[in-house]
C-alpha atoms as a PDB file:
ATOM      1  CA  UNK A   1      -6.111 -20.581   8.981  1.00  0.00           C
ATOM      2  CA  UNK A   2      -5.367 -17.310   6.741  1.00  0.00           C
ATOM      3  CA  UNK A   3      -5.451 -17.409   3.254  1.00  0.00           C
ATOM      4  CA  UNK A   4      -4.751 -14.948   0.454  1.00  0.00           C
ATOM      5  CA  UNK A   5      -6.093 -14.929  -2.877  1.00  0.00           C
ATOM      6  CA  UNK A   6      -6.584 -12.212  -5.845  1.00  0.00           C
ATOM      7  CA  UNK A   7      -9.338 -12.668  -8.556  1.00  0.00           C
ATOM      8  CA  UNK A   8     -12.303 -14.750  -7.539  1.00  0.00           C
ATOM      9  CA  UNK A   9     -14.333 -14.467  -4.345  1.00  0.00           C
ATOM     10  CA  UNK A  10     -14.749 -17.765  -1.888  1.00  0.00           C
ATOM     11  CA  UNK A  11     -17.633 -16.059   0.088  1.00  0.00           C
ATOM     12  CA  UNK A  12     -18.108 -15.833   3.167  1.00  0.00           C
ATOM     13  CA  UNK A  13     -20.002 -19.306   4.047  1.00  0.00           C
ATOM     14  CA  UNK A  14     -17.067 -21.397   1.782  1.00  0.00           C
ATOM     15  CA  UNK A  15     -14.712 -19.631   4.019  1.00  0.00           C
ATOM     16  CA  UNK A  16     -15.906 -20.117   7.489  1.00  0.00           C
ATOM     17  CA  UNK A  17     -16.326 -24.272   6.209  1.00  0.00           C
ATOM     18  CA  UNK A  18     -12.600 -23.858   5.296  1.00  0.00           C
ATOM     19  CA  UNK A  19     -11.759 -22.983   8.758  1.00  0.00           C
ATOM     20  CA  UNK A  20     -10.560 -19.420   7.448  1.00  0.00           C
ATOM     21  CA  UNK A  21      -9.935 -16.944   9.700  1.00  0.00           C
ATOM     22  CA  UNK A  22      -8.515 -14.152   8.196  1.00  0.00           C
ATOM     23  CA  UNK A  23      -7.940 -13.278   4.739  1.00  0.00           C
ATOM     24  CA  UNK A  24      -5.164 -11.211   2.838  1.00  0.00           C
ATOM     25  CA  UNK A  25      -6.683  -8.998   0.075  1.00  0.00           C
ATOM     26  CA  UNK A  26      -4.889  -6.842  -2.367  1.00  0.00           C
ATOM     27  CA  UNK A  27      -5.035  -2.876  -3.456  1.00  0.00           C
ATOM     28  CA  UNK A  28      -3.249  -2.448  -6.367  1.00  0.00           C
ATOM     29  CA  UNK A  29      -4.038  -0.333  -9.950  1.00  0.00           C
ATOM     30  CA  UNK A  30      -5.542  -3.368 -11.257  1.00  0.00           C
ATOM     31  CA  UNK A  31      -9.392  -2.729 -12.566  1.00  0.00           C
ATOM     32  CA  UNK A  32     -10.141  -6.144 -13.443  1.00  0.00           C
ATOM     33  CA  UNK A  33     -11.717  -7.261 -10.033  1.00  0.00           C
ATOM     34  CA  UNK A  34      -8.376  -8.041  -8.109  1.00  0.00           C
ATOM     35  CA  UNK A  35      -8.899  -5.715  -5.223  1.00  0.00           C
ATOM     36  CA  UNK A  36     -10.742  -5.808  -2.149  1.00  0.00           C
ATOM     37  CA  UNK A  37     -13.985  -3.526  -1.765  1.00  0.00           C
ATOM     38  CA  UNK A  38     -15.566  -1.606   1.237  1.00  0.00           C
ATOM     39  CA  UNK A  39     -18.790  -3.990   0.729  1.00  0.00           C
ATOM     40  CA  UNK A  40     -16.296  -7.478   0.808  1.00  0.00           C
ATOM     41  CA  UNK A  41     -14.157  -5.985   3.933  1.00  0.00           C
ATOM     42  CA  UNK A  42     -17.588  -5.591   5.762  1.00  0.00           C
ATOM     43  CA  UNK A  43     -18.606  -9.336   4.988  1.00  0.00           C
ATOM     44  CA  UNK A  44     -15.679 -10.707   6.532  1.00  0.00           C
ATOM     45  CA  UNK A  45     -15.653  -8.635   9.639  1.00  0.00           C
ATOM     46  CA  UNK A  46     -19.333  -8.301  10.657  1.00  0.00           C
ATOM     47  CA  UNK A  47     -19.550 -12.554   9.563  1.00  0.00           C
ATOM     48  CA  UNK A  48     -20.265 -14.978  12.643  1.00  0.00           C
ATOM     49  CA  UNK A  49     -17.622 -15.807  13.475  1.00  0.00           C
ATOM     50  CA  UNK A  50     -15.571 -12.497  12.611  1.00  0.00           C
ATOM     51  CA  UNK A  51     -13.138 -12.883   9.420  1.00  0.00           C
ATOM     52  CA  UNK A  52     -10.051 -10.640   9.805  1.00  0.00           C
ATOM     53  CA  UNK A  53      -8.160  -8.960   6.925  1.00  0.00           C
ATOM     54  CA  UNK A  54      -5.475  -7.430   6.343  1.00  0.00           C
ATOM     55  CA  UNK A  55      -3.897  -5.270   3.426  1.00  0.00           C
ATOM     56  CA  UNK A  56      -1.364  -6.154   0.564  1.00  0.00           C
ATOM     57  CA  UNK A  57      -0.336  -3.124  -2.614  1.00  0.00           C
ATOM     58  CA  UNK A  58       1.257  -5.228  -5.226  1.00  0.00           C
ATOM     59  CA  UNK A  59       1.221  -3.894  -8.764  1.00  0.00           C
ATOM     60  CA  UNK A  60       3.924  -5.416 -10.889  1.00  0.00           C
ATOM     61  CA  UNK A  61       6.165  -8.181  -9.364  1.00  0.00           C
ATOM     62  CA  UNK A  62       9.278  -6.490  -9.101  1.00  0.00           C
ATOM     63  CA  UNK A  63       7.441  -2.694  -8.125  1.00  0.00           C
ATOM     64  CA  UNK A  64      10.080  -2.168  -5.253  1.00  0.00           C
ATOM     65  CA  UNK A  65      13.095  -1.920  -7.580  1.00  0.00           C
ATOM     66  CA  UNK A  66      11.376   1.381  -8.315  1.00  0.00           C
ATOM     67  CA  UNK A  67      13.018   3.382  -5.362  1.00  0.00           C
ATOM     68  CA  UNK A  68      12.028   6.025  -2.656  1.00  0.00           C
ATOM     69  CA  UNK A  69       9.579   7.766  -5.105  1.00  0.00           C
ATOM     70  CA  UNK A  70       8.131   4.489  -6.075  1.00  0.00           C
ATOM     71  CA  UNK A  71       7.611   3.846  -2.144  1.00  0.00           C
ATOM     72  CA  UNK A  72       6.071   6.789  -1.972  1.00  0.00           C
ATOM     73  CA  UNK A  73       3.549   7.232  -4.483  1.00  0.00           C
ATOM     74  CA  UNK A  74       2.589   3.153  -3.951  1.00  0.00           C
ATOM     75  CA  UNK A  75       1.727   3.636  -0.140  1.00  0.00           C
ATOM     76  CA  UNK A  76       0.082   6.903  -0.857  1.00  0.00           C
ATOM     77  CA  UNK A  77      -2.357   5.286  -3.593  1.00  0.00           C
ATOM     78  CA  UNK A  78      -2.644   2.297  -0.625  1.00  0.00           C
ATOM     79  CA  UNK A  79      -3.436   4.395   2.058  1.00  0.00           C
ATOM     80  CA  UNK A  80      -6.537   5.974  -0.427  1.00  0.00           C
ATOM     81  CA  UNK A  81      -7.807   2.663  -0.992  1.00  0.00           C
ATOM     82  CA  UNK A  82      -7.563   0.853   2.371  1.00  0.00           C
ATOM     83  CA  UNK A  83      -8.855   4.157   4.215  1.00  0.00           C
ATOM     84  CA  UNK A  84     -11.818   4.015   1.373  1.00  0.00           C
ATOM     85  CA  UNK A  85     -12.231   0.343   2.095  1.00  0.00           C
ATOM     86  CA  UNK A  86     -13.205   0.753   6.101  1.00  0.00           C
ATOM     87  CA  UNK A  87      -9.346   0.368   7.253  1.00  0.00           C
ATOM     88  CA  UNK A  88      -9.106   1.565  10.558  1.00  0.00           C
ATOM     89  CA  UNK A  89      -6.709   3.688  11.710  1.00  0.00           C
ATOM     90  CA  UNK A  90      -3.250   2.482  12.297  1.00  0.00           C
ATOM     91  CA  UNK A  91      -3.570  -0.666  10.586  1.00  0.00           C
ATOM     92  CA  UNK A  92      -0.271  -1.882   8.675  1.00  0.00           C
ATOM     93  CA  UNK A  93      -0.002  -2.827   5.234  1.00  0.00           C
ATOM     94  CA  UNK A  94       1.929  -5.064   3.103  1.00  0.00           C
ATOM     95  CA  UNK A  95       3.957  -4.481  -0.107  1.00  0.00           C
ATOM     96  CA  UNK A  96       4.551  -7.081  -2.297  1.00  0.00           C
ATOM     97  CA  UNK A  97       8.523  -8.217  -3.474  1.00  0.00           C
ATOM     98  CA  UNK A  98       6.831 -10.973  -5.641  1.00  0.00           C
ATOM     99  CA  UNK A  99      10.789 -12.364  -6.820  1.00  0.00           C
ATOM    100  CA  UNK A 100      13.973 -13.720  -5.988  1.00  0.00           C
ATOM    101  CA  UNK A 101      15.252 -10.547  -4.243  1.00  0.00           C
ATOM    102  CA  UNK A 102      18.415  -9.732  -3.039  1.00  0.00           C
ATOM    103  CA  UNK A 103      18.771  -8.393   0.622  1.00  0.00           C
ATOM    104  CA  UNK A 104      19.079  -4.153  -0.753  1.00  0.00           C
ATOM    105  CA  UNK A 105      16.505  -4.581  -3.453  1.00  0.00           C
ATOM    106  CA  UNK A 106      13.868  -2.953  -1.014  1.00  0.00           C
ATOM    107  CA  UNK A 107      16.030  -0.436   1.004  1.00  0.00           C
ATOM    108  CA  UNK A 108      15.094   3.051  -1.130  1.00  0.00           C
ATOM    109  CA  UNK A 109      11.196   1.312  -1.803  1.00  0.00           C
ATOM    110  CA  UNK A 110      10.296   1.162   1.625  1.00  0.00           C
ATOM    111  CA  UNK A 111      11.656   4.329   3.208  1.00  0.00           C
ATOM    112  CA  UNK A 112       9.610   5.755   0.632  1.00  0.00           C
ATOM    113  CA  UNK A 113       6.670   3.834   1.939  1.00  0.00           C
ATOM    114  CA  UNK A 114       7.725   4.506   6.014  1.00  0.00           C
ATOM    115  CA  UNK A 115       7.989   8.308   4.876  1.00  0.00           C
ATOM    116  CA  UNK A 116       4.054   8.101   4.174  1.00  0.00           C
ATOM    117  CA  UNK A 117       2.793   5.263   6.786  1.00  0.00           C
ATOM    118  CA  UNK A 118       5.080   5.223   9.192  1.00  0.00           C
ATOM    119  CA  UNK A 119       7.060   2.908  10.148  1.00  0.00           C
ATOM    120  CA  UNK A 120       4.971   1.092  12.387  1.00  0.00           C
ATOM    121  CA  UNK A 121       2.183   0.479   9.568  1.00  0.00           C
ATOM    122  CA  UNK A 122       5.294  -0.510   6.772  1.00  0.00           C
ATOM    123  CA  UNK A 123       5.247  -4.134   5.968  1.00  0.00           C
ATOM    124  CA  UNK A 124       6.894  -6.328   3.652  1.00  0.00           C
ATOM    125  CA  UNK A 125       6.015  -9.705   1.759  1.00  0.00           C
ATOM    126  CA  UNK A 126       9.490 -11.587   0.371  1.00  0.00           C
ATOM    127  CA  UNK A 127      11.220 -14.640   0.535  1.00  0.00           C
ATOM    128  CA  UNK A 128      13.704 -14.770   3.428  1.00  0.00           C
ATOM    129  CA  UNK A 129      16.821 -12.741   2.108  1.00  0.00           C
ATOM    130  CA  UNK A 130      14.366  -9.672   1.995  1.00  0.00           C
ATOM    131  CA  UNK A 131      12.172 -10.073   4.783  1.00  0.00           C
ATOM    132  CA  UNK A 132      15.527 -10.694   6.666  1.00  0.00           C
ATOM    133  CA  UNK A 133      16.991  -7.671   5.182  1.00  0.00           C
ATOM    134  CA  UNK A 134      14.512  -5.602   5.908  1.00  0.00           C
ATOM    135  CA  UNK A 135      13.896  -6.553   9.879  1.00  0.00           C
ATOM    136  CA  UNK A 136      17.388  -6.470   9.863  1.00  0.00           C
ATOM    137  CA  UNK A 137      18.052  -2.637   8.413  1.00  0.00           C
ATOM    138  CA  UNK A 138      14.723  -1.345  10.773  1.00  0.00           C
ATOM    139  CA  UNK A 139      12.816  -0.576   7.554  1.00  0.00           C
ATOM    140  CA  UNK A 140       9.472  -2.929   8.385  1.00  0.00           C
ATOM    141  CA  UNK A 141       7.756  -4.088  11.523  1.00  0.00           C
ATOM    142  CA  UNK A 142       5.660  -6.337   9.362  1.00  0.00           C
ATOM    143  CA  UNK A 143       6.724  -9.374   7.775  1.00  0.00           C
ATOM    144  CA  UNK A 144       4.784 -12.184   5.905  1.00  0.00           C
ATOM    145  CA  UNK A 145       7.641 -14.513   4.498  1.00  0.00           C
ATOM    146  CA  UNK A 146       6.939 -16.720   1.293  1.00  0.00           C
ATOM    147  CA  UNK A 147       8.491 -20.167   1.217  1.00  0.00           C
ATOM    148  CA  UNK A 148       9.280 -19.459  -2.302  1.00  0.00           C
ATOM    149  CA  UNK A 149      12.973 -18.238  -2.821  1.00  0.00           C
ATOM    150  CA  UNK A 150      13.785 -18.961   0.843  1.00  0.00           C
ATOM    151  CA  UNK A 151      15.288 -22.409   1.082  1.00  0.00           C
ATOM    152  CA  UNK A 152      13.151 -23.866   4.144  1.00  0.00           C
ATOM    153  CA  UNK A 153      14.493 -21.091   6.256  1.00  0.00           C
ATOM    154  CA  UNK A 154      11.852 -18.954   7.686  1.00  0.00           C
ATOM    155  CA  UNK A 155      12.740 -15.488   9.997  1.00  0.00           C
ATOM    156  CA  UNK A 156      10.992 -15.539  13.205  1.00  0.00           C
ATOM    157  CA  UNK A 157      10.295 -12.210  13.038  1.00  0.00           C
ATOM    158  CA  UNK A 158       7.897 -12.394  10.434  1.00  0.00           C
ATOM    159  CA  UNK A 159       3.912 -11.981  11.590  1.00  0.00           C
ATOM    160  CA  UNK A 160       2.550 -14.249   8.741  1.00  0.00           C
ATOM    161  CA  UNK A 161       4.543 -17.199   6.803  1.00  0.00           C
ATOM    162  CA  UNK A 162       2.878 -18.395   3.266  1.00  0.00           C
ATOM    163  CA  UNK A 163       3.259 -21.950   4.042  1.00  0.00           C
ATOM    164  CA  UNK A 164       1.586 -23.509   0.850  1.00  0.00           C
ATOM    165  CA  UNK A 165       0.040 -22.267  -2.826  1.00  0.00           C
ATOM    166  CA  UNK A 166      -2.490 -23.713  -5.448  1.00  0.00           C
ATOM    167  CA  UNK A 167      -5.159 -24.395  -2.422  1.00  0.00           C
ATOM    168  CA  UNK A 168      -9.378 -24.461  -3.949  1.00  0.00           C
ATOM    169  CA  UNK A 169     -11.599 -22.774  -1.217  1.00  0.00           C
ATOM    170  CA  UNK A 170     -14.737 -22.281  -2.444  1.00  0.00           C
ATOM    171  CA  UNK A 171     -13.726 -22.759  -6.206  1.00  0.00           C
ATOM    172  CA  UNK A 172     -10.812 -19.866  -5.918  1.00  0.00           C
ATOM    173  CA  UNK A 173      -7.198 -20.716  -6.046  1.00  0.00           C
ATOM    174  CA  UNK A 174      -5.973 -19.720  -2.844  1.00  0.00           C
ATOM    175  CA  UNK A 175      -2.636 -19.587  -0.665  1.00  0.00           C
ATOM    176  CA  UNK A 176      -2.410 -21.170   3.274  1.00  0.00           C
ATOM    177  CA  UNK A 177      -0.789 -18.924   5.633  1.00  0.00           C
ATOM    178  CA  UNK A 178       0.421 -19.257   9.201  1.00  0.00           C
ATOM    179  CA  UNK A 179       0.637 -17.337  11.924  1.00  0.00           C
ATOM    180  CA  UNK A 180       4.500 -16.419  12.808  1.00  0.00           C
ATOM    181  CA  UNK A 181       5.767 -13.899  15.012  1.00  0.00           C
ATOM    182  CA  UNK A 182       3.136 -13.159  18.031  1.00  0.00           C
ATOM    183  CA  UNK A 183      -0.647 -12.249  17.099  1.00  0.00           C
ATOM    184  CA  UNK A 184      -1.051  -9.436  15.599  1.00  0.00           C
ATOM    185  CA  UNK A 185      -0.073 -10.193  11.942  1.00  0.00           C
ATOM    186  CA  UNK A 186      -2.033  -6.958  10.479  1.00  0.00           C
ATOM    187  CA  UNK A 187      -5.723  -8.254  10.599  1.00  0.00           C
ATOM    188  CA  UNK A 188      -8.520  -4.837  10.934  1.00  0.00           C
ATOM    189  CA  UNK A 189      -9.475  -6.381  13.792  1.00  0.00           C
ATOM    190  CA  UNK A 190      -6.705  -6.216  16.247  1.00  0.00           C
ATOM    191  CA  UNK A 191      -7.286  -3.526  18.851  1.00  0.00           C
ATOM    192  CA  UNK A 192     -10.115  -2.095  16.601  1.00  0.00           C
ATOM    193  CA  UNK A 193     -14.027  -1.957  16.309  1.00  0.00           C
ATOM    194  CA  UNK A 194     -15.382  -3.507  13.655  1.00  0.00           C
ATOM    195  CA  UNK A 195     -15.758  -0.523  10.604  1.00  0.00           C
ATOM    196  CA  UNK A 196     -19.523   0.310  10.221  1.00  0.00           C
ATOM    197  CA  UNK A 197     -21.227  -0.375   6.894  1.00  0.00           C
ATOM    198  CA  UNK A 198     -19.755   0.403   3.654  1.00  0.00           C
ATOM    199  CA  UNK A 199     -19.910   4.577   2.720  1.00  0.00           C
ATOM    200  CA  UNK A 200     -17.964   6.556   1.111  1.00  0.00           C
ATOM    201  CA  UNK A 201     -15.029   8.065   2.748  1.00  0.00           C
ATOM    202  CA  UNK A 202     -12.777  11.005   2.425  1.00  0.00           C
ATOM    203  CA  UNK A 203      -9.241  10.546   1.485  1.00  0.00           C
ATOM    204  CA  UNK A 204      -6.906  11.346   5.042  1.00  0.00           C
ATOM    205  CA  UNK A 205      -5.976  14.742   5.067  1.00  0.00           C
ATOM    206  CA  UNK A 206      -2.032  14.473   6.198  1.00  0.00           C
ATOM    207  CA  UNK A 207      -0.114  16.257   7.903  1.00  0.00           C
ATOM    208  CA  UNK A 208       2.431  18.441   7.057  1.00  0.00           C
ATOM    209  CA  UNK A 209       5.497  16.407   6.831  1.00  0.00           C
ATOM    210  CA  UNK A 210       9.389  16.804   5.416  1.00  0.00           C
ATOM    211  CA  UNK A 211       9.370  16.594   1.676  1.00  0.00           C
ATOM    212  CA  UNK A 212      11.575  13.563  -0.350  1.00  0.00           C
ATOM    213  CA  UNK A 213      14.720  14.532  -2.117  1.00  0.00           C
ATOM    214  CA  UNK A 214      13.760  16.397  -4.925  1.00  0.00           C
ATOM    215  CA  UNK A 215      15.117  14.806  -8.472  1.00  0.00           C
ATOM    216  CA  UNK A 216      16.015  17.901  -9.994  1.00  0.00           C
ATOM    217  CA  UNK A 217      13.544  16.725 -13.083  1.00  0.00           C
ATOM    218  CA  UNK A 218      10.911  19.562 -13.149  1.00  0.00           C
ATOM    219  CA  UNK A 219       7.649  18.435 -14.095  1.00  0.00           C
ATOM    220  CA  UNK A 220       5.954  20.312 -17.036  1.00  0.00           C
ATOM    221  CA  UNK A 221       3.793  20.318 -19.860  1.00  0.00           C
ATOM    222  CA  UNK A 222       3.909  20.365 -22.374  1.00  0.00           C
ATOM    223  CA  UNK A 223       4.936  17.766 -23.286  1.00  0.00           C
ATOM    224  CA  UNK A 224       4.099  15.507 -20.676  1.00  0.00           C
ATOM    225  CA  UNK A 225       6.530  14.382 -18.147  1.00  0.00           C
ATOM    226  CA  UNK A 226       6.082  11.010 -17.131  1.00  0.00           C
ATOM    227  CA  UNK A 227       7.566   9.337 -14.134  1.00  0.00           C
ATOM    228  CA  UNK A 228       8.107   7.962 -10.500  1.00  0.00           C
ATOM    229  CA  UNK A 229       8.429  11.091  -9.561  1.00  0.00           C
ATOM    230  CA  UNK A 230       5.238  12.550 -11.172  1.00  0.00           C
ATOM    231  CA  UNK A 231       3.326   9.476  -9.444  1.00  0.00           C
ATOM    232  CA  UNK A 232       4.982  10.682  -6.087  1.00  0.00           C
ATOM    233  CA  UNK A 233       3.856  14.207  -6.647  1.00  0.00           C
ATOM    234  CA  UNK A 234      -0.028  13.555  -7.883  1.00  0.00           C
ATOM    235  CA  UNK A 235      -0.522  10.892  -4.696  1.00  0.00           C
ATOM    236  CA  UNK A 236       0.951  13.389  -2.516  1.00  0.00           C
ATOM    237  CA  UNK A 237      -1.346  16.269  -3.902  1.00  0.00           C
ATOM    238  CA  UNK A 238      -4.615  13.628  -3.651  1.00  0.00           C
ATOM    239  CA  UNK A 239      -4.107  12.834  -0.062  1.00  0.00           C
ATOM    240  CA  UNK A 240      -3.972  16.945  -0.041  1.00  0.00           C
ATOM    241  CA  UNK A 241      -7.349  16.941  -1.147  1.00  0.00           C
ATOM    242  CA  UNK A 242      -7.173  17.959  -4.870  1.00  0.00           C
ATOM    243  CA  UNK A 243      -9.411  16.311  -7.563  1.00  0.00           C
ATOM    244  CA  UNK A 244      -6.342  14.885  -9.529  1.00  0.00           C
ATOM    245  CA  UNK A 245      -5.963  11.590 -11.175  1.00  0.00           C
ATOM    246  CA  UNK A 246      -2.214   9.498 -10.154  1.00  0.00           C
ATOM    247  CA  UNK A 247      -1.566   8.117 -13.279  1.00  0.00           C
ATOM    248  CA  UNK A 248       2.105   8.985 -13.433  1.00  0.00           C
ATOM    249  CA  UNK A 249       1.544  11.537 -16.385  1.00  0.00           C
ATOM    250  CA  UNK A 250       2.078  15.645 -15.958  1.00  0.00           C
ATOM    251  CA  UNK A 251      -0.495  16.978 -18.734  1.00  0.00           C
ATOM    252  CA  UNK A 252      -2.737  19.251 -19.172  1.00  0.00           C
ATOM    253  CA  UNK A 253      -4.920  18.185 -15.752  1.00  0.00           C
ATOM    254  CA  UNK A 254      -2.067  18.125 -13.672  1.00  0.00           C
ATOM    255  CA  UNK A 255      -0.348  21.550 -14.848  1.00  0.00           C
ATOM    256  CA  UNK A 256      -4.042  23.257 -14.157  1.00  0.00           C
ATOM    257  CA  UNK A 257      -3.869  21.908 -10.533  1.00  0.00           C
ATOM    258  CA  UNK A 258      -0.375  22.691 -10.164  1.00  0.00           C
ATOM    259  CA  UNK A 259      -1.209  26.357 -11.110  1.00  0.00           C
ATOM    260  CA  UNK A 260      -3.756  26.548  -8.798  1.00  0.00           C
ATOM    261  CA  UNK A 261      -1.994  25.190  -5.706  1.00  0.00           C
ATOM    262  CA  UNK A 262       0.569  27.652  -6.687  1.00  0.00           C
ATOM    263  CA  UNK A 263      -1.620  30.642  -6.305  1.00  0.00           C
ATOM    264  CA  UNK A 264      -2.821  29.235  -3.006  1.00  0.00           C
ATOM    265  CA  UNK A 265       0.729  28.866  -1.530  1.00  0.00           C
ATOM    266  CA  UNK A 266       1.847  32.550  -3.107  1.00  0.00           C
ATOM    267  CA  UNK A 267       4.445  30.923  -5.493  1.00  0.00           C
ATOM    268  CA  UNK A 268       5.644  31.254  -8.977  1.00  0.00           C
ATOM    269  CA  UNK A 269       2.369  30.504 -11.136  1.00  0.00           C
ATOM    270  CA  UNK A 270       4.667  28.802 -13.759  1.00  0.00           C
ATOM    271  CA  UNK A 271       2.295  25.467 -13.734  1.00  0.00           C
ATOM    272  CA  UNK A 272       5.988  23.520 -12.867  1.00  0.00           C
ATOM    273  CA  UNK A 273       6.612  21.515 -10.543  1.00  0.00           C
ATOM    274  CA  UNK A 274      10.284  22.523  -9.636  1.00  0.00           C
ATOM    275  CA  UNK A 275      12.062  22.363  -5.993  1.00  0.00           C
ATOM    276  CA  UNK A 276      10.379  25.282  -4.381  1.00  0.00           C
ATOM    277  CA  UNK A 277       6.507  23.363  -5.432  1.00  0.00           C
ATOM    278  CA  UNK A 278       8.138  19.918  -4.601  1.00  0.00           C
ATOM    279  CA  UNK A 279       8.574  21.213  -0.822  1.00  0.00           C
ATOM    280  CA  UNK A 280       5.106  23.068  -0.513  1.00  0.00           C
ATOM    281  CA  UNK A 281       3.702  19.684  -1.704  1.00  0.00           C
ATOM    282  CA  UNK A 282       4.725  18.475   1.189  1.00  0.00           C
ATOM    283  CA  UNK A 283       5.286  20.931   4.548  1.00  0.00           C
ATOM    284  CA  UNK A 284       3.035  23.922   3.427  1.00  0.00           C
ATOM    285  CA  UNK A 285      -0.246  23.415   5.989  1.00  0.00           C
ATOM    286  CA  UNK A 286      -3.248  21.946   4.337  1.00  0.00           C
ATOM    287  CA  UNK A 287      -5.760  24.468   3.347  1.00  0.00           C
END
C-alpha cells in the first residue's frame, strides 16, 4: 500500500504494521512541518523492509492557474528541495491541481515545469479531466489521479490512483493509494541506490538552457516589483548558484545580485532585470 499524508509523522515501525510501502511526501513553501526532510527520506529507504517515496510541490490549491512562470519558478524551488532531501537523479515529481479543474487549467503551468525538469520527471496530481488532459496534450508522463472530481472514472495511464482519504496510520490522517499504470509510479527507489545518510547538498548547477518568454515587465527597485515572474527569475538565479532568497519580491537583495551578475555577463549594470538579463539568466554558461 502507498499512502500520502502532510503534517504529522506515522514513523517508520506504524508504517511497516500498516503494510505501507511507499509514501508520498510534500515540498512546498510551507514552514510549519509539512515537508519531507533529508533525515525522514533516509528512514524510509534504509528501513527493513525498504519504504519508497516519492515527491509532491503543492503550495496553494489552485497554484497551476498561475501559468508558465508559475511552472517555472514552482519546479525550480522543487528541484532545490528534493535534490537537498537525497532525491536521486532523474526522479519525477508531482504537482498538485488540488480542485475541480477543467482539462486547459494546467497547459501553460506545466510547460513551465517540463522547461525546468524535463518532461520525463513532470508529473501531475488531478481528478480525471486533468490528468486526462494532460496525458492527452504530452505535457506529463506522471499521473496520480484523485477519485475526487472524477466521477468513478479513472485514466489508465496514471502511475498512482488515490483510492480513499481520512485513513489513521499511526495516529496521522492519511490517504490510500494504488498502484495504476505499470511499476514505476515515482518512488526514489526505482532504478536507484539507496541515497547515503542525510548531508547537506549543493543546489544542481543547470545547464544552459532556452530562456521563457520574457513579459515585457522589467523588474526593478525601487519600489519593489512583485510577481510570477520575479519568482521565475530568483529560482532560476538560485539553481545558478547565487545566495538569493525566492520570495517573489525584487528589493534591495535582489537588485544587488542582479548588478552583480550583470558585471559578470558584461551587460548594462542598471540592477534591472529587462529582456537582454532575462536571456543571460538563462543560456549565458554558468560561471
Amino acid at each position: 500500500m502507498i499512502i500520502d499524508f502532510a503534517w504529522g509523522r506515522p514513523g517508520v515501525k506504524a508504517l511497516e504494521a500498516a503494510g505501507v510501502t511507499g509514501v508520498v511526501r510534500y515540498a512546498s513553501h510551507d514552514t510549519t512541518g509539512k515537508n519531507l526532510s533529508a533525515a525522514e527520506a533516509h528512514g524510509y529507504l534504509t528501513a527493513t523492509p525498504k519504504i519508497n517515496v516519492a515527491l509532491i510541490w503543492e503550495s496553494t490549491a489552485g497554484r497551476v492557474q498561475s501559468g508558465h512562470g508559475g511552472g517555472v519558478a514552482d519546479a525550480s524551488e522543487a528541484l532545490i528541495q528534493g535534490v537537498s532531501w537525497g532525491m536521486p537523479k532523474g526522479r519525477p515529481i508531482y504537482f498538485a491541481c488540488d480542485y475541480n479543474a477543467g482539462p486547459d487549467a494546467c497547459t501553460a503551468y506545466l510547460q513551465g515545469v517540463a522547461s525546468v525538469l524535463g518532461l520525463s520527471r513532470t508529473g501531475l496530481y488531478g481528478g480525471y479531466v486533468p490528468i486526462k488532459a494532460a496525458f492527452d496534450k504530452h505535457l506529463i508522463t506522471f499521473g496520480w489521479q484523485t477519485y475526487a472530481w472524477s466521477g468513478g472514472r479513472w485514466d489508465t495511464r496514471a502511475q498512482l490512483q488515490q483510492y480513499s482519504n481520512g485513513h489513521a496510520v499511526g495516529g496521522v490522517d492519511c490517504d490510500y493509494n494504488r498502484l495504476g499504470a505499470g511499476t514505476d509510479w515515482g518512488g526514489w527507489l526505482t532504478g536507484t541506490p539507496v541515497p547515503p545518510p542525510p548531508k547537506p547538498v549543493p543546489a544542481p548547477v543547470p545547464v544552459p538552457s532556452k530562456a521563457p518568454p520574457f513579459s515585457g515587465r522589467v523588474m526593478k527597485y525601487p519600489p519593489t516589483t512583485t510577481g510570477n515572474e520575479v519568482r521565475a527569475w530568483q529560482a532560476k538565479m538560485h539553481l545558478r548558484g547565487w545566495k538569493i532568497a525566492v520570495d517573489g519580491a525584487f528589493g534591495p537583495a535582489s537588485r544587488i545580485i542582479c548588478l552583480a551578475f550583470q558585471k559578470e555577463k558584461h551587460l548594462t549594470q542598471d540592477g534591472e532585470v529587462g529582456l537582454k538579463t532575462w536571456r543571460a539568466t538563462w543560456e549565458s554558461p554558468v560561471t
